[in-house]
PDB file of N, CA and C in Angstrom:
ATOM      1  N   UNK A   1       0.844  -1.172   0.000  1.00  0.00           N
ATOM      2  CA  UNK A   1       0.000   0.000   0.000  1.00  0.00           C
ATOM      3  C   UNK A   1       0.891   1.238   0.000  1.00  0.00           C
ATOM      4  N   UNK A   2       0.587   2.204  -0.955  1.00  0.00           N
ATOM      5  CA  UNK A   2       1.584   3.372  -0.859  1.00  0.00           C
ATOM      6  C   UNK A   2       0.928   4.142   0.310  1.00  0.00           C
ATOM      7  N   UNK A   3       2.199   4.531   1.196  1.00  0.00           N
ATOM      8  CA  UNK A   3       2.047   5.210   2.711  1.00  0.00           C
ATOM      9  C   UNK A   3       2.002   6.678   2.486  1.00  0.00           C
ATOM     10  N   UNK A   4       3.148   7.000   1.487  1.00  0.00           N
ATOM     11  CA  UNK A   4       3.508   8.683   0.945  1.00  0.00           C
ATOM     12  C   UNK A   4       2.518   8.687  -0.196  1.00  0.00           C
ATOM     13  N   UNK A   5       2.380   9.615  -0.258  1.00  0.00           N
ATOM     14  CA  UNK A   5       1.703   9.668  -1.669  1.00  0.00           C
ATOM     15  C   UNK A   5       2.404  10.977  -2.362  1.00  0.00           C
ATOM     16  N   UNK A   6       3.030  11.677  -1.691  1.00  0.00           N
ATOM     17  CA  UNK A   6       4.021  13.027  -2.237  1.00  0.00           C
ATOM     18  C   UNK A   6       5.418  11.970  -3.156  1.00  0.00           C
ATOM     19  N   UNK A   7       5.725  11.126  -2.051  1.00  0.00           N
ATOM     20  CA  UNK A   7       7.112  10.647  -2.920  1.00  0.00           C
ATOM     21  C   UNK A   7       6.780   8.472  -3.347  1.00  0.00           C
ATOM     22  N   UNK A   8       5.647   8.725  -3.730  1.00  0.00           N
ATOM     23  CA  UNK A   8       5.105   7.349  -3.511  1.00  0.00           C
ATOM     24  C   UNK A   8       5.628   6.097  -3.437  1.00  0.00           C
ATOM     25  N   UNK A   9       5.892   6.259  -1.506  1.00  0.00           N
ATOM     26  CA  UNK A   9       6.607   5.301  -1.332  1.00  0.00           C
ATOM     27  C   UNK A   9       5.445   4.314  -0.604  1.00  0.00           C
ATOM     28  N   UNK A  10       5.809   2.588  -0.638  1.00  0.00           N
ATOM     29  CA  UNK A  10       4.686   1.810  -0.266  1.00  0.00           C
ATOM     30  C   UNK A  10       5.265   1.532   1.290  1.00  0.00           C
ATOM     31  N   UNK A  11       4.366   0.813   2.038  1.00  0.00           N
ATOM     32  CA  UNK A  11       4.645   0.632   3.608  1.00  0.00           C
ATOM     33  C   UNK A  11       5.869  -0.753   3.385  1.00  0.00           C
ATOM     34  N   UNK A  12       5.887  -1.190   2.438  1.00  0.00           N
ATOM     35  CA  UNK A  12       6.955  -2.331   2.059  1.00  0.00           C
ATOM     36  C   UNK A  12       8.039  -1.764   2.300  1.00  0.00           C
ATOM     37  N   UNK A  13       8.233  -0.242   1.530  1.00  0.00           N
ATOM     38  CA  UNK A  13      10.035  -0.300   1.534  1.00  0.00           C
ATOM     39  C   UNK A  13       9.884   0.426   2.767  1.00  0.00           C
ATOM     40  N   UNK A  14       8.981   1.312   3.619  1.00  0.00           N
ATOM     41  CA  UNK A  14       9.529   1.428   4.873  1.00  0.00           C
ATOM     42  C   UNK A  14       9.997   0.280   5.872  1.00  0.00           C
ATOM     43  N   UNK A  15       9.185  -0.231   5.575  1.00  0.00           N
ATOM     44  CA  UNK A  15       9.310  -1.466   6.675  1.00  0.00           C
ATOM     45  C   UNK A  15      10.327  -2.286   6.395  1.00  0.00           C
ATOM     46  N   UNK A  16      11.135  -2.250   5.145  1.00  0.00           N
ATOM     47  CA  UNK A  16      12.522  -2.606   4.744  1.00  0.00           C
ATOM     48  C   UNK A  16      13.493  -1.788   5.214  1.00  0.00           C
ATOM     49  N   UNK A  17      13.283  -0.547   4.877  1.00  0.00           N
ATOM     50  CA  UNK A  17      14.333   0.667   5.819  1.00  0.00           C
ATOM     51  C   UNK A  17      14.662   0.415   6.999  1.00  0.00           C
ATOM     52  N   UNK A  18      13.414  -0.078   7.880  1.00  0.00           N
ATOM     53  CA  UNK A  18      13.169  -0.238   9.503  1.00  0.00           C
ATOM     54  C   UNK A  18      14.274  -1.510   9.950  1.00  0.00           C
ATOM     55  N   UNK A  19      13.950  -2.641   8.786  1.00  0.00           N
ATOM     56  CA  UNK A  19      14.427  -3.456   9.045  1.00  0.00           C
ATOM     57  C   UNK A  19      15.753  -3.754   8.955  1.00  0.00           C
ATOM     58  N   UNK A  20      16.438  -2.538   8.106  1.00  0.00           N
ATOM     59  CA  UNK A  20      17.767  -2.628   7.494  1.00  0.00           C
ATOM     60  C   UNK A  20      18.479  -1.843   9.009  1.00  0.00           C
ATOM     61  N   UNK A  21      17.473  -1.102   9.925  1.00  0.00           N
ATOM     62  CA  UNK A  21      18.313  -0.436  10.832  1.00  0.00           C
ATOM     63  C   UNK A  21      17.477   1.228  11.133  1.00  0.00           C
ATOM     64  N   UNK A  22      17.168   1.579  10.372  1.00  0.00           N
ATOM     65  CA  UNK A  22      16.337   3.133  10.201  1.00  0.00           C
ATOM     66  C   UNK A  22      15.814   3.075  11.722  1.00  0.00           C
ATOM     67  N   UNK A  23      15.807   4.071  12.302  1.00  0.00           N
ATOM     68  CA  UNK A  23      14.859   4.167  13.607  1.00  0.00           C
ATOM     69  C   UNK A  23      14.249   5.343  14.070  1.00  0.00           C
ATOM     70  N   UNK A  24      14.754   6.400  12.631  1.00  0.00           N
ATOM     71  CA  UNK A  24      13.570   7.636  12.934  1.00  0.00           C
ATOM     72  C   UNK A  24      12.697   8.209  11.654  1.00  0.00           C
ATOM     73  N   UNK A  25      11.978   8.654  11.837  1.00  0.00           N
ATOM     74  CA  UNK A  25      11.315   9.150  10.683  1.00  0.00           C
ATOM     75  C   UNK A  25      12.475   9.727   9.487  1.00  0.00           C
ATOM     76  N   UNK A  26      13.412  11.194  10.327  1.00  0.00           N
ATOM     77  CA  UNK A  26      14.527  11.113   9.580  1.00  0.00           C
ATOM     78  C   UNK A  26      14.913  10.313   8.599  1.00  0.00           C
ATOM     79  N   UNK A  27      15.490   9.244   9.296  1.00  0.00           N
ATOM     80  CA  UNK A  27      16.855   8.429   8.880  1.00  0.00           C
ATOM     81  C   UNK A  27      15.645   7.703   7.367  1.00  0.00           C
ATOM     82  N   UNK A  28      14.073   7.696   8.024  1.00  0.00           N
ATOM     83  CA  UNK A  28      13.187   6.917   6.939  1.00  0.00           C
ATOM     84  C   UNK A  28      13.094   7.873   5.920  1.00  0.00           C
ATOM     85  N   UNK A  29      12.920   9.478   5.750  1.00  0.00           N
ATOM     86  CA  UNK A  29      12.798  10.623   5.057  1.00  0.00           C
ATOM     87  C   UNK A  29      14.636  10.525   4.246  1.00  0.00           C
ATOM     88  N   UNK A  30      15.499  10.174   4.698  1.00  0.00           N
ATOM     89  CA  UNK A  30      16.801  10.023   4.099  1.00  0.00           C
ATOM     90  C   UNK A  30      16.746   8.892   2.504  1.00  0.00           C
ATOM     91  N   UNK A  31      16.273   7.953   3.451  1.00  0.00           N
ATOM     92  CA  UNK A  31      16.508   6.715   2.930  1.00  0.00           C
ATOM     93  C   UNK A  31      15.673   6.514   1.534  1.00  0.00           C
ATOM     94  N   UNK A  32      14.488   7.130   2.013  1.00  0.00           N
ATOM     95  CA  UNK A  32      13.045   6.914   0.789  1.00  0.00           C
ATOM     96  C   UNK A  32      12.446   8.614   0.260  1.00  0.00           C
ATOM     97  N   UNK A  33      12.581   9.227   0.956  1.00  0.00           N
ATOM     98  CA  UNK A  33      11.268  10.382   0.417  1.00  0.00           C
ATOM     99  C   UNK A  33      10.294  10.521   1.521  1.00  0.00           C
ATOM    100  N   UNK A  34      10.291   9.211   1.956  1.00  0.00           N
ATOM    101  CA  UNK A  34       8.595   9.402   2.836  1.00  0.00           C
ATOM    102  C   UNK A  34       8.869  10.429   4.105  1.00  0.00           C
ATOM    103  N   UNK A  35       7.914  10.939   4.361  1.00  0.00           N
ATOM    104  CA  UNK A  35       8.013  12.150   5.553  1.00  0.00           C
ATOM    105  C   UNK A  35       8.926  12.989   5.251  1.00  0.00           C
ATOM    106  N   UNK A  36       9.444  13.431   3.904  1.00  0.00           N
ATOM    107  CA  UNK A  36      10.168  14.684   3.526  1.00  0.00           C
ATOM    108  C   UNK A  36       9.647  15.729   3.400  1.00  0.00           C
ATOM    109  N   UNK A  37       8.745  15.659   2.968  1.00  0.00           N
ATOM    110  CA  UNK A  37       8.026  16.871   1.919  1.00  0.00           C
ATOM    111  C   UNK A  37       6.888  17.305   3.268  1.00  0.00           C
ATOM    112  N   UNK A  38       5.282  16.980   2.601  1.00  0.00           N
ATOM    113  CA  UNK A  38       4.337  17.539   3.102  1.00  0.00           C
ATOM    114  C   UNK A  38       3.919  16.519   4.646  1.00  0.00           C
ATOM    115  N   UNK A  39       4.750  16.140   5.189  1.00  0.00           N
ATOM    116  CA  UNK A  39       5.093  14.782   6.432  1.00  0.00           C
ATOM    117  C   UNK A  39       3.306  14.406   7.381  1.00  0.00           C
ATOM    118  N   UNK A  40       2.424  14.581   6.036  1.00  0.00           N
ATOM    119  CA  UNK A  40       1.456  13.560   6.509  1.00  0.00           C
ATOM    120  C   UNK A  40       1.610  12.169   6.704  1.00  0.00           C
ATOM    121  N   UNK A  41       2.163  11.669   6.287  1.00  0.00           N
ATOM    122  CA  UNK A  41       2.469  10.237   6.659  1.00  0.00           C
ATOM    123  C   UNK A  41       3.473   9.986   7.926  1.00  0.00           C
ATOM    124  N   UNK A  42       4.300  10.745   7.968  1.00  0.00           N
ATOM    125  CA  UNK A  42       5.389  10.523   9.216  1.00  0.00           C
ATOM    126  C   UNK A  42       4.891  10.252  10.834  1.00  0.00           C
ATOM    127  N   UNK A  43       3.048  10.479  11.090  1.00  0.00           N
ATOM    128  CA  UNK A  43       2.504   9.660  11.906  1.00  0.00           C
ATOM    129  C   UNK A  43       3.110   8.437  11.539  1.00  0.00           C
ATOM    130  N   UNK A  44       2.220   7.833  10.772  1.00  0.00           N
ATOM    131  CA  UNK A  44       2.465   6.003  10.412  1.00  0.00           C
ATOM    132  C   UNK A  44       3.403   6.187  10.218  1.00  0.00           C
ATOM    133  N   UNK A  45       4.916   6.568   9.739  1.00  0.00           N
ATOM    134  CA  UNK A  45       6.301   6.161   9.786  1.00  0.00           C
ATOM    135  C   UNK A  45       6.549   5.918  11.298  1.00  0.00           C
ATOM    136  N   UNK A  46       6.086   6.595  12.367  1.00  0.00           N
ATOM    137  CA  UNK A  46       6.388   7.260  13.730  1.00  0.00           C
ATOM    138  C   UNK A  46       6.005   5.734  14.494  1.00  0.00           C
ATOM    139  N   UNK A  47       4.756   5.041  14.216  1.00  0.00           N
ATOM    140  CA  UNK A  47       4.330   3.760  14.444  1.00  0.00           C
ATOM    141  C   UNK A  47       4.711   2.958  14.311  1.00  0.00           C
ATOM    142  N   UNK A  48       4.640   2.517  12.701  1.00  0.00           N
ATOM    143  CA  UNK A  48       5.683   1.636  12.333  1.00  0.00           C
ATOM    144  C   UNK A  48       6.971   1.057  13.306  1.00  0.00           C
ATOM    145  N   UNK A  49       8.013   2.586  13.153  1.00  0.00           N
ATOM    146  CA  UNK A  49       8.716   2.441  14.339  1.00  0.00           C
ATOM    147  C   UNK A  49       8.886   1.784  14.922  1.00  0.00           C
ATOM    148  N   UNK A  50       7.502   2.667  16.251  1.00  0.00           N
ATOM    149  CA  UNK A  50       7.589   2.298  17.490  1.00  0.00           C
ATOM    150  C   UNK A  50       7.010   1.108  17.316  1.00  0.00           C
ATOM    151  N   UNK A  51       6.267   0.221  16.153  1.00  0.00           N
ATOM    152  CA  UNK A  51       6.296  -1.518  16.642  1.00  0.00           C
ATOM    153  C   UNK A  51       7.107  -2.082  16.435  1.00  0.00           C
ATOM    154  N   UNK A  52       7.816  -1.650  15.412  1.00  0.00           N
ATOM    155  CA  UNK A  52       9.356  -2.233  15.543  1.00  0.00           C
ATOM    156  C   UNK A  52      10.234  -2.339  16.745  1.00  0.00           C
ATOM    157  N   UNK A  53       9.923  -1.020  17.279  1.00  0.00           N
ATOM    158  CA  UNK A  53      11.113  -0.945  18.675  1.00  0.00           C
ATOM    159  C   UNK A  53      10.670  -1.713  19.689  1.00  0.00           C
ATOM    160  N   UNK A  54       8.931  -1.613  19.555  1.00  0.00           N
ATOM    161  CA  UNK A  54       8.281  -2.830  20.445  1.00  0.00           C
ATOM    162  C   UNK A  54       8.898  -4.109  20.204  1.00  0.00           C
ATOM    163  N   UNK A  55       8.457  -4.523  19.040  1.00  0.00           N
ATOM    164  CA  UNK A  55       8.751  -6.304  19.175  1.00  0.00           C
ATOM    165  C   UNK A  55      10.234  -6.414  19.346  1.00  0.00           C
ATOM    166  N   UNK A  56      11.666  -5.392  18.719  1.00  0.00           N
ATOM    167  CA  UNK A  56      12.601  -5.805  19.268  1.00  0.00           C
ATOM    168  C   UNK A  56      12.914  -5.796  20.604  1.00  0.00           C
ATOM    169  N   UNK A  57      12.369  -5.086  21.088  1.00  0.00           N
ATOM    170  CA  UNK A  57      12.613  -5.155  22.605  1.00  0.00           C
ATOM    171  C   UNK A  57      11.151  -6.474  23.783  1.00  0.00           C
ATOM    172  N   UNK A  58      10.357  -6.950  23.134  1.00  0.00           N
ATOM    173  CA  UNK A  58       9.863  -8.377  23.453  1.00  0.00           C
ATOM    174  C   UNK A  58      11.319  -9.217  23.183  1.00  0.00           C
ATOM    175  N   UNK A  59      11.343  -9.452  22.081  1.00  0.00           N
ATOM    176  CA  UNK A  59      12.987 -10.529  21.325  1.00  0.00           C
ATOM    177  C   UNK A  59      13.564  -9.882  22.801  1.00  0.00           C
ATOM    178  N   UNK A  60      13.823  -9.252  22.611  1.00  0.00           N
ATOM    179  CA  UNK A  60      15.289  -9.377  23.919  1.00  0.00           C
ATOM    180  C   UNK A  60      14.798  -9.566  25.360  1.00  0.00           C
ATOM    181  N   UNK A  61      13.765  -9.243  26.156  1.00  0.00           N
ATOM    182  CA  UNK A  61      13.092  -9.637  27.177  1.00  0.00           C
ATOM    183  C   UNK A  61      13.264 -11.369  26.841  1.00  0.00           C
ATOM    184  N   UNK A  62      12.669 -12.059  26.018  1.00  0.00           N
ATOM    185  CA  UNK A  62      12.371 -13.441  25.911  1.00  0.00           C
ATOM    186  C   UNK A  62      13.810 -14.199  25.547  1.00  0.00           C
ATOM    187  N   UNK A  63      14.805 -13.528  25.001  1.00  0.00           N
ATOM    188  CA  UNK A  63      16.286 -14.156  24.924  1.00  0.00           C
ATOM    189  C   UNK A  63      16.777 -14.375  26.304  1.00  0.00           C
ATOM    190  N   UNK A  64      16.318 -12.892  27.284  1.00  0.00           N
ATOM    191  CA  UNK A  64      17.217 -12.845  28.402  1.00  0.00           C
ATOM    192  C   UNK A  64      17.237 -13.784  29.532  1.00  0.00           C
TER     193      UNK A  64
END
């Protein structure tokens, strides 16, 4: 599903960015376009995120 629609980027390659390491809207606005311009979307980049930062930090609770 495209997330940006200014630099039409889909929730795929964010969530590839995220996964490659990205951990702010920034570093996601660097990488792709998305949340550069008119940063309606950089909510849902902001989410995304933070479920990312969620479940990595479950993974490490359940390793420890």
């Amino acid at each position: 599903m495209i997330l940006c629609q200014c630099s039409g980027v889909t929730d795929t390659t964010i969530q590839k960015l995220i996964n490659e390491g990205a951990a702010t809207v920034k570093a996601i606005a660097m990488g792709c376009g998305a949340g550069k311009k008119c940063k309606p979307c950089a909510s849902e980049i902001a989410s995304m995120l933070g479920r990312a930062a969620a479940g990595a930090g479950a993974e490490a609770s359940c390793s420890a």
